[in-house]
N, C-alpha and C. Protein backbone atom coordinates (compact mmCIF):
# COMPACT_ATOMS: atom_id res chain seq x y z
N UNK A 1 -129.17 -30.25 -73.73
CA UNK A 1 -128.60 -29.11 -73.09
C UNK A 1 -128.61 -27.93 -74.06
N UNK A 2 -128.89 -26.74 -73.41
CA UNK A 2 -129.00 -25.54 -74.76
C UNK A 2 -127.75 -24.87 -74.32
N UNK A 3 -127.33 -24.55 -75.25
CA UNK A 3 -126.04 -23.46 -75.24
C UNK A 3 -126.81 -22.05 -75.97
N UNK A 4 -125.59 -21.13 -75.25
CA UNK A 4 -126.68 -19.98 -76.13
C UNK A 4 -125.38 -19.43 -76.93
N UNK A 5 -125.63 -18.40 -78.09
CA UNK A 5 -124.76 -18.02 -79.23
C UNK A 5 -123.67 -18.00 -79.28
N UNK A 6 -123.41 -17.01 -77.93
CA UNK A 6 -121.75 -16.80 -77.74
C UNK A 6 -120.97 -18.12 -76.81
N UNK A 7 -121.36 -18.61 -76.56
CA UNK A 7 -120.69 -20.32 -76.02
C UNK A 7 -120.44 -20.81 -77.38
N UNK A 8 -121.23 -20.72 -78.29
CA UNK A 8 -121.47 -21.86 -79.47
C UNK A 8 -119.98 -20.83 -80.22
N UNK A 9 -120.14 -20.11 -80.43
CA UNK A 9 -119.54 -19.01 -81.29
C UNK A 9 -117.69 -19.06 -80.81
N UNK A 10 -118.01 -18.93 -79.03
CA UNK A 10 -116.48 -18.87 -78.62
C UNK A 10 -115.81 -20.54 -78.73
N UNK A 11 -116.61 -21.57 -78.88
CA UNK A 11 -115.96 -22.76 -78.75
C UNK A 11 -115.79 -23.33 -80.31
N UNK A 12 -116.33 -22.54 -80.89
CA UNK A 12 -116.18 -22.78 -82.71
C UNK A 12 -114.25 -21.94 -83.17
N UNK A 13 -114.26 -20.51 -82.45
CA UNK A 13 -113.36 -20.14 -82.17
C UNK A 13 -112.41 -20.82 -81.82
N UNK A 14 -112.47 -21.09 -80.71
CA UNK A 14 -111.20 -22.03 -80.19
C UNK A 14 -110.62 -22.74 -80.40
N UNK A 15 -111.41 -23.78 -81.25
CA UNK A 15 -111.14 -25.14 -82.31
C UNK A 15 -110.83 -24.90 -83.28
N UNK A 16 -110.97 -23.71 -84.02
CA UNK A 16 -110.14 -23.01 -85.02
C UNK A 16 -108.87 -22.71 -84.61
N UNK A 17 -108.59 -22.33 -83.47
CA UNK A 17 -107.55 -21.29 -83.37
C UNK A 17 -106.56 -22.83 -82.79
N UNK A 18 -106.94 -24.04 -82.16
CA UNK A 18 -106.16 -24.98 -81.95
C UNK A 18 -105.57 -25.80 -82.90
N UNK A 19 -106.53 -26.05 -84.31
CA UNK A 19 -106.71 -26.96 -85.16
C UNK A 19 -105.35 -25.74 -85.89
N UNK A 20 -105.59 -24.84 -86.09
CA UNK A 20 -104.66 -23.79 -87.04
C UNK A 20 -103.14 -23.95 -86.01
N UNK A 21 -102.77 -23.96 -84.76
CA UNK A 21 -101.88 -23.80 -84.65
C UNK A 21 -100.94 -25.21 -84.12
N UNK A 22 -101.55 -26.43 -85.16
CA UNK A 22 -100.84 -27.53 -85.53
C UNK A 22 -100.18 -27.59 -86.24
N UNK A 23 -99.01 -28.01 -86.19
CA UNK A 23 -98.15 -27.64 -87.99
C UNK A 23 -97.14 -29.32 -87.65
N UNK A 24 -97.51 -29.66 -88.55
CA UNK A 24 -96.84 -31.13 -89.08
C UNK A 24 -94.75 -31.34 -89.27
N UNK A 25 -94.43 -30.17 -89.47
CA UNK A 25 -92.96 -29.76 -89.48
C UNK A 25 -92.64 -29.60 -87.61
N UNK A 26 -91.64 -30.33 -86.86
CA UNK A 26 -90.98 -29.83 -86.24
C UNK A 26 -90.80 -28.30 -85.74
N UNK A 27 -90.87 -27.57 -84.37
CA UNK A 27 -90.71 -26.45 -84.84
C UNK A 27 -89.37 -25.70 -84.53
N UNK A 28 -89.00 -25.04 -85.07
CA UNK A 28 -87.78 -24.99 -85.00
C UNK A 28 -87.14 -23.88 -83.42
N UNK A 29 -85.65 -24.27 -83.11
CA UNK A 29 -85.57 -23.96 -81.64
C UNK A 29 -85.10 -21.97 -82.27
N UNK A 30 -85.27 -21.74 -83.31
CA UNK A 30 -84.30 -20.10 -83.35
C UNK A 30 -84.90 -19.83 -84.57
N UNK A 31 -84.80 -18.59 -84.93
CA UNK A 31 -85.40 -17.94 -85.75
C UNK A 31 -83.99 -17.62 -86.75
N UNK A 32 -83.68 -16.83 -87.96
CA UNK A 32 -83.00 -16.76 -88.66
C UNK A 32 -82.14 -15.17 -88.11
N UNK A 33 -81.55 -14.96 -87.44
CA UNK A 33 -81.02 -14.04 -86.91
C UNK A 33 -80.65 -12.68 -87.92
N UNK A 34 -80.86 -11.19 -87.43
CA UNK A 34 -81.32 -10.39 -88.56
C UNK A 34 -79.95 -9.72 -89.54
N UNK A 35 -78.84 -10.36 -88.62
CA UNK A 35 -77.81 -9.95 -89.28
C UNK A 35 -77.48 -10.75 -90.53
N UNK A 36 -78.27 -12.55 -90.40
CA UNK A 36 -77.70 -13.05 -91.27
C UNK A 36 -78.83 -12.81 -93.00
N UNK A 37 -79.65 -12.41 -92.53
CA UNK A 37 -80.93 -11.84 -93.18
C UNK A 37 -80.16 -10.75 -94.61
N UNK A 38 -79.83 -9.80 -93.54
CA UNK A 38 -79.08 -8.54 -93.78
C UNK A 38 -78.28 -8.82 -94.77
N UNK A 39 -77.28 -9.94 -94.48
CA UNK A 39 -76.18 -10.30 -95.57
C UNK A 39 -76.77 -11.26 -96.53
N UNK A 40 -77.94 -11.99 -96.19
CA UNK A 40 -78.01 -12.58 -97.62
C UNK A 40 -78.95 -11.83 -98.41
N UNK A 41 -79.52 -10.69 -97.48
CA UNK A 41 -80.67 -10.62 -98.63
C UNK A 41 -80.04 -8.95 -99.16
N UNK A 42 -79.15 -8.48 -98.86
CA UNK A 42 -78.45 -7.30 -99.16
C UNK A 42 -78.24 -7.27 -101.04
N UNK A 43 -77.71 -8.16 -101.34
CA UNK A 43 -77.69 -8.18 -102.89
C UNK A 43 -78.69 -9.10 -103.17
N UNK A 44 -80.03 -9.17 -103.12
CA UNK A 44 -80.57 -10.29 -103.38
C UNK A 44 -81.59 -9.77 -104.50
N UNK A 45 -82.76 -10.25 -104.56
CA UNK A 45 -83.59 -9.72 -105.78
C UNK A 45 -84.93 -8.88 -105.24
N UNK A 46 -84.96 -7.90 -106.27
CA UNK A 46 -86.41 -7.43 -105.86
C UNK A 46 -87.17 -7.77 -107.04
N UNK A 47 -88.66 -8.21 -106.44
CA UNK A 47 -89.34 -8.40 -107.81
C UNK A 47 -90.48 -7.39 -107.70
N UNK A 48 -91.37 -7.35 -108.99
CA UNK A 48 -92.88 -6.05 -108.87
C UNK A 48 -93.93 -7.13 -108.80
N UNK A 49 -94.44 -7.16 -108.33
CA UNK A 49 -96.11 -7.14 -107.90
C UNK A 49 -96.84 -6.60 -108.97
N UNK A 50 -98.13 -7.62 -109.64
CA UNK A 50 -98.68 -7.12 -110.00
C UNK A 50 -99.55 -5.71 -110.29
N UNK A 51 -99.63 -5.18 -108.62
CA UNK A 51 -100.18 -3.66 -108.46
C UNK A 51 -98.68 -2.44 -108.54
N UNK A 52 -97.73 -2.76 -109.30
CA UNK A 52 -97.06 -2.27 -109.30
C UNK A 52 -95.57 -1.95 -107.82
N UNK A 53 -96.42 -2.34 -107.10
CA UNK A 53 -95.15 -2.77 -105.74
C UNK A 53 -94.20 -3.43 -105.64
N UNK A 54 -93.51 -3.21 -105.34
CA UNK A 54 -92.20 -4.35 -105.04
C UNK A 54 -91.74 -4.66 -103.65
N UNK A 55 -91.33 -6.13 -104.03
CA UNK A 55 -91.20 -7.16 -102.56
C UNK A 55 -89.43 -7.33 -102.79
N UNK A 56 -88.34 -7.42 -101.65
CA UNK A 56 -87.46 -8.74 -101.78
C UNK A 56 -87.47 -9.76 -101.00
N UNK A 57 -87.27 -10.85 -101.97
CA UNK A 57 -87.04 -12.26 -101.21
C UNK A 57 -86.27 -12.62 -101.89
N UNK A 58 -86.11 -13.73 -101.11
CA UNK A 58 -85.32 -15.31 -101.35
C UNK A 58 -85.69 -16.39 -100.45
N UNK A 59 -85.51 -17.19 -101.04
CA UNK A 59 -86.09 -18.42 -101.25
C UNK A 59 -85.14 -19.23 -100.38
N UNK A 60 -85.21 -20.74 -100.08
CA UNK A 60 -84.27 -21.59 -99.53
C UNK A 60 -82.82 -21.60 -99.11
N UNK A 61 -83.03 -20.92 -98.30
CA UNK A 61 -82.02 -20.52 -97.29
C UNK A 61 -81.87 -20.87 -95.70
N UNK A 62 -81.07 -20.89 -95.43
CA UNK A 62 -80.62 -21.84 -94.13
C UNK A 62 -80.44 -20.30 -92.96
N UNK A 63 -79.65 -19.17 -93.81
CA UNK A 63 -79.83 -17.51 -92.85
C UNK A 63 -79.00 -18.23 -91.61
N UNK A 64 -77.93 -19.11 -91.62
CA UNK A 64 -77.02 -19.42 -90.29
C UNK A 64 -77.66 -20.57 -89.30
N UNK A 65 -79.31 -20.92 -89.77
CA UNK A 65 -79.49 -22.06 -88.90
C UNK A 65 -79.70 -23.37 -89.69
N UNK A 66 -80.14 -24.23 -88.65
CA UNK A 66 -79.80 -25.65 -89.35
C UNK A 66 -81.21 -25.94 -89.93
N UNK A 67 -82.42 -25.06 -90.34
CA UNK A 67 -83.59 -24.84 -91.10
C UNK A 67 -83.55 -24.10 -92.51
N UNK A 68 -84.53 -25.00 -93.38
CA UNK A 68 -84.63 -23.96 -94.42
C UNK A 68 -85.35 -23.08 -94.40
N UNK A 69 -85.56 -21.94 -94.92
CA UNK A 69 -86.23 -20.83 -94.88
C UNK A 69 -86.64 -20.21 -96.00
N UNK A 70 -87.50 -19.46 -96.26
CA UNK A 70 -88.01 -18.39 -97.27
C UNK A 70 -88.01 -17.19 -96.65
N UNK A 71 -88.01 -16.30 -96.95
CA UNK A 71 -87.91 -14.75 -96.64
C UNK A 71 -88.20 -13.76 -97.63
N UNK A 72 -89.17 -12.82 -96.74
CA UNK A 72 -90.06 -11.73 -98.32
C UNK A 72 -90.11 -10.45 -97.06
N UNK A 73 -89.93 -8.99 -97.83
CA UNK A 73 -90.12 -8.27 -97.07
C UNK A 73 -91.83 -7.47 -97.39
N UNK A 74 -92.47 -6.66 -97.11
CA UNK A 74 -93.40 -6.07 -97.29
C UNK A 74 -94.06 -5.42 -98.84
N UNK A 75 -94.76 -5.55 -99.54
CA UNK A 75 -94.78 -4.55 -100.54
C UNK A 75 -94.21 -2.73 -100.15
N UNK A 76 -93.85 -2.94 -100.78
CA UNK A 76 -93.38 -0.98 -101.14
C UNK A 76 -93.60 -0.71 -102.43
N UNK A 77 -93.86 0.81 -102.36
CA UNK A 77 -93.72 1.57 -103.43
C UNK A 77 -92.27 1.77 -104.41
N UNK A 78 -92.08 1.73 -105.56
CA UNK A 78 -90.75 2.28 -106.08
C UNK A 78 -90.98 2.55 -107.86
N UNK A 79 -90.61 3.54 -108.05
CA UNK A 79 -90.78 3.94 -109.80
C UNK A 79 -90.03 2.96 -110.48
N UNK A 80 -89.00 2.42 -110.02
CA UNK A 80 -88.22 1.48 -111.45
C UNK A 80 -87.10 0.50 -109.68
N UNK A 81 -86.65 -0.04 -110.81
CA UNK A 81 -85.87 -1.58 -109.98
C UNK A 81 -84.63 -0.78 -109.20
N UNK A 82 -84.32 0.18 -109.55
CA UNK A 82 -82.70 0.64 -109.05
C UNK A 82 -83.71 1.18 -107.69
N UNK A 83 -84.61 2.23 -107.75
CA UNK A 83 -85.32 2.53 -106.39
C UNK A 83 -85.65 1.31 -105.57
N UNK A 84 -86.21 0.73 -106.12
CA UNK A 84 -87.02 -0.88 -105.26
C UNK A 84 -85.56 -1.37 -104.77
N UNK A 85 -84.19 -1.55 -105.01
CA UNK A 85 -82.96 -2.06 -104.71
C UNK A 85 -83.22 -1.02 -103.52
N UNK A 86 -82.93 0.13 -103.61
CA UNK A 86 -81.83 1.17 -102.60
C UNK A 86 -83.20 0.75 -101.20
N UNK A 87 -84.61 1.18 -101.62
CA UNK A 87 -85.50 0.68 -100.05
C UNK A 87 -85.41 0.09 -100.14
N UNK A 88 -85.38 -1.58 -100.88
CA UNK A 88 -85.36 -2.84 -99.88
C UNK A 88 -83.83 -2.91 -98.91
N UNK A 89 -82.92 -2.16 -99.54
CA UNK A 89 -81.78 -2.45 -98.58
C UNK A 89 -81.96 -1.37 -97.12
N UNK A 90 -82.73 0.07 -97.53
CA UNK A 90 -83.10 0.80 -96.17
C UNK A 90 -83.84 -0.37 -95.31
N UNK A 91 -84.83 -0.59 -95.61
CA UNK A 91 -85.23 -1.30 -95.08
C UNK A 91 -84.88 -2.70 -94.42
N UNK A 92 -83.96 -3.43 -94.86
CA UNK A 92 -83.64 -4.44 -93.96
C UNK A 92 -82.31 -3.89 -93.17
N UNK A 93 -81.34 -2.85 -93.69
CA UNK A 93 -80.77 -2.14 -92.88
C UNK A 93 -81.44 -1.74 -91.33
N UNK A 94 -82.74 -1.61 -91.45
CA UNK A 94 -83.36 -1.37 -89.93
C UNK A 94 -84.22 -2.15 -89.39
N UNK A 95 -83.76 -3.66 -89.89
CA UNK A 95 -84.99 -4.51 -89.13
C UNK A 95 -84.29 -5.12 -88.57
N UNK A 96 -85.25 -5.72 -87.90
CA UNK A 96 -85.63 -5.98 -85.83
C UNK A 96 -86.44 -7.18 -86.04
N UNK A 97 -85.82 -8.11 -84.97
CA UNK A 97 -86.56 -9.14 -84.72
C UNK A 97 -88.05 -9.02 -83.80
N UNK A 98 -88.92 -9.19 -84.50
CA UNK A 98 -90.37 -9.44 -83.20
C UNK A 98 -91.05 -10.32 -82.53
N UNK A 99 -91.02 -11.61 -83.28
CA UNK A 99 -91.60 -12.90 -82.72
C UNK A 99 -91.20 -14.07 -83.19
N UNK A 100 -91.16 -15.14 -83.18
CA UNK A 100 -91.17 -16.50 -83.67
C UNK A 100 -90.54 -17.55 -83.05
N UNK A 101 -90.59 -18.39 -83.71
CA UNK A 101 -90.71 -18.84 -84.43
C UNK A 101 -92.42 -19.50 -84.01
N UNK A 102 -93.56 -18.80 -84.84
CA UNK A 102 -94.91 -19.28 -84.13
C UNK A 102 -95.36 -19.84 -85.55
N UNK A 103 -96.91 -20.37 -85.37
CA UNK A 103 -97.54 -21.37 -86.09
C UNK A 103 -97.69 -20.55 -87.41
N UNK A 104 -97.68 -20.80 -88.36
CA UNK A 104 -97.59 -20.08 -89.63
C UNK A 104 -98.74 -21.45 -90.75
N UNK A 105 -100.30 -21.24 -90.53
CA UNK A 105 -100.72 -22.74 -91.76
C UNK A 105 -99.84 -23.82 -91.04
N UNK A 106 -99.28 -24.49 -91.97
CA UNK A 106 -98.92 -25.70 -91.79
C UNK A 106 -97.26 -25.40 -91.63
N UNK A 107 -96.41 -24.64 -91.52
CA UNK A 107 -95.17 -23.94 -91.36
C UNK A 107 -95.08 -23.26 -90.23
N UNK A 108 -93.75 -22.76 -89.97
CA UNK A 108 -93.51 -21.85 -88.96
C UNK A 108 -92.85 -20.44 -89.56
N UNK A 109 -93.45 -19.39 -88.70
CA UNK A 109 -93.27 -18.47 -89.13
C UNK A 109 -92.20 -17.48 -88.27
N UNK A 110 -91.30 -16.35 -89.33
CA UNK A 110 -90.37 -15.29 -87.35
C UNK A 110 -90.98 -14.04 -88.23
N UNK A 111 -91.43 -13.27 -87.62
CA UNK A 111 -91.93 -11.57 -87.69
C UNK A 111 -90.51 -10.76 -87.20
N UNK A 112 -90.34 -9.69 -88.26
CA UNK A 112 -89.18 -8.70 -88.14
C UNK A 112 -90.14 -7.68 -88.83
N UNK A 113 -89.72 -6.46 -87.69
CA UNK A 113 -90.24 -4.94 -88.16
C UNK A 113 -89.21 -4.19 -88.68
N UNK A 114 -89.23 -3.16 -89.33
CA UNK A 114 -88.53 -2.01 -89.89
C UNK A 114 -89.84 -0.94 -89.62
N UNK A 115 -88.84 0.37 -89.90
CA UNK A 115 -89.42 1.57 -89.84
C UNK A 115 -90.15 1.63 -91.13
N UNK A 116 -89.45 1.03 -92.24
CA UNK A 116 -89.80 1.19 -93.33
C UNK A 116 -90.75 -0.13 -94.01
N UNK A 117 -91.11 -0.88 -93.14
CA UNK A 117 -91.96 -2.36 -93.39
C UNK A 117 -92.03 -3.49 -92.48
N UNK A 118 -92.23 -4.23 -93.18
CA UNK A 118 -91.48 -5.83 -92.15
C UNK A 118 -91.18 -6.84 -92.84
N UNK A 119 -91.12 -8.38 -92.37
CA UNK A 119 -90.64 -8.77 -93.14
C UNK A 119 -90.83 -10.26 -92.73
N UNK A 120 -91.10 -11.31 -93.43
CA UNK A 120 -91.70 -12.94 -92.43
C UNK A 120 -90.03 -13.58 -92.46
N UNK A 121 -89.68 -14.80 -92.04
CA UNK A 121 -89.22 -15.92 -92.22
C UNK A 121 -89.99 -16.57 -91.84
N UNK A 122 -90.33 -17.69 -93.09
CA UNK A 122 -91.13 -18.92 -93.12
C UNK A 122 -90.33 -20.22 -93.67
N UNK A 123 -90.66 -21.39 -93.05
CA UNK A 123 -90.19 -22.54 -92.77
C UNK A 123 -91.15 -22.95 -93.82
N UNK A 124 -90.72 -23.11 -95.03
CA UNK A 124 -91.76 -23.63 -95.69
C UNK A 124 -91.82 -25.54 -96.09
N UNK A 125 -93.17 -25.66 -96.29
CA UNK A 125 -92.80 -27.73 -96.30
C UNK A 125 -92.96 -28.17 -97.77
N UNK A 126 -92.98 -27.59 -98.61
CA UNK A 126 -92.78 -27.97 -100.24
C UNK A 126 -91.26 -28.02 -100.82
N UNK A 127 -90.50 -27.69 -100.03
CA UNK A 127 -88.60 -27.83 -100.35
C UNK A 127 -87.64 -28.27 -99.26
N UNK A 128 -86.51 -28.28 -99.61
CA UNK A 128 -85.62 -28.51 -98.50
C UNK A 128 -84.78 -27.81 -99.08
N UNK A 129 -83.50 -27.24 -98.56
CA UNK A 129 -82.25 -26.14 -99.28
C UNK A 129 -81.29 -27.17 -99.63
């Protein structure tokens, strides 16, 4: 039987896109809600990026549900650590939940926007909190 390019092409697709959105972890019924985000990651750490940007996260956290979690917000710009503090807190000051809890690799992932970035929660499978 001959198939022609785009059959071959869209069913190579598909099997990618099925095989990718298997994830071996349970998935979880709620995402990490943005208020509880807000309060843990309000005093939390910002670190720099090699290209000079800065991210905040934290690491193994539960954020009010019965999952562990990781959480990182976007690279930004900032001249020194006291700036990188004051936007990462603008910034999760205005974030918004957008999606999740969906296939993330082998994890699950929740998408939150800000005006000023965004920001993942990921279910990661190398720890437990």
């Amino acid at each position: 039987m001959k198939y022609n390019f785009v059959t071959m092409v869209g069913l190579i697709f598909f099997i990618n896109i099925q095989a990718g959105m298997a994830s071996p972890n349970p998935k979880p019924d709620i995402c990490p809600d943005v208020s509880m985000i807000q309060k843990v990651m309000m005093n939390n750490s910002v670190q720099q990026l090699r290209g000079g940007e800065w991210v905040a996260n934290a690491s193994r956290n539960r954020f009010g549900t019965r999952y562990c979690w990781a959480f990182s917000t976007s690279a930004f710009p900032a001249n020194n650590k006291d700036e990188a503090i004051k936007k990462a807190q603008a910034l999760l000051l205005s974030l918004r939940f957008v999606e999740g809890p969906v296939p993330f690799f082998s994890d699950w992932s929740c998408r939150y926007q800000s005006g000023l970035g965004y920001g993942y929660a990921v279910t990661p499978t190398f720890y437990d909190c």
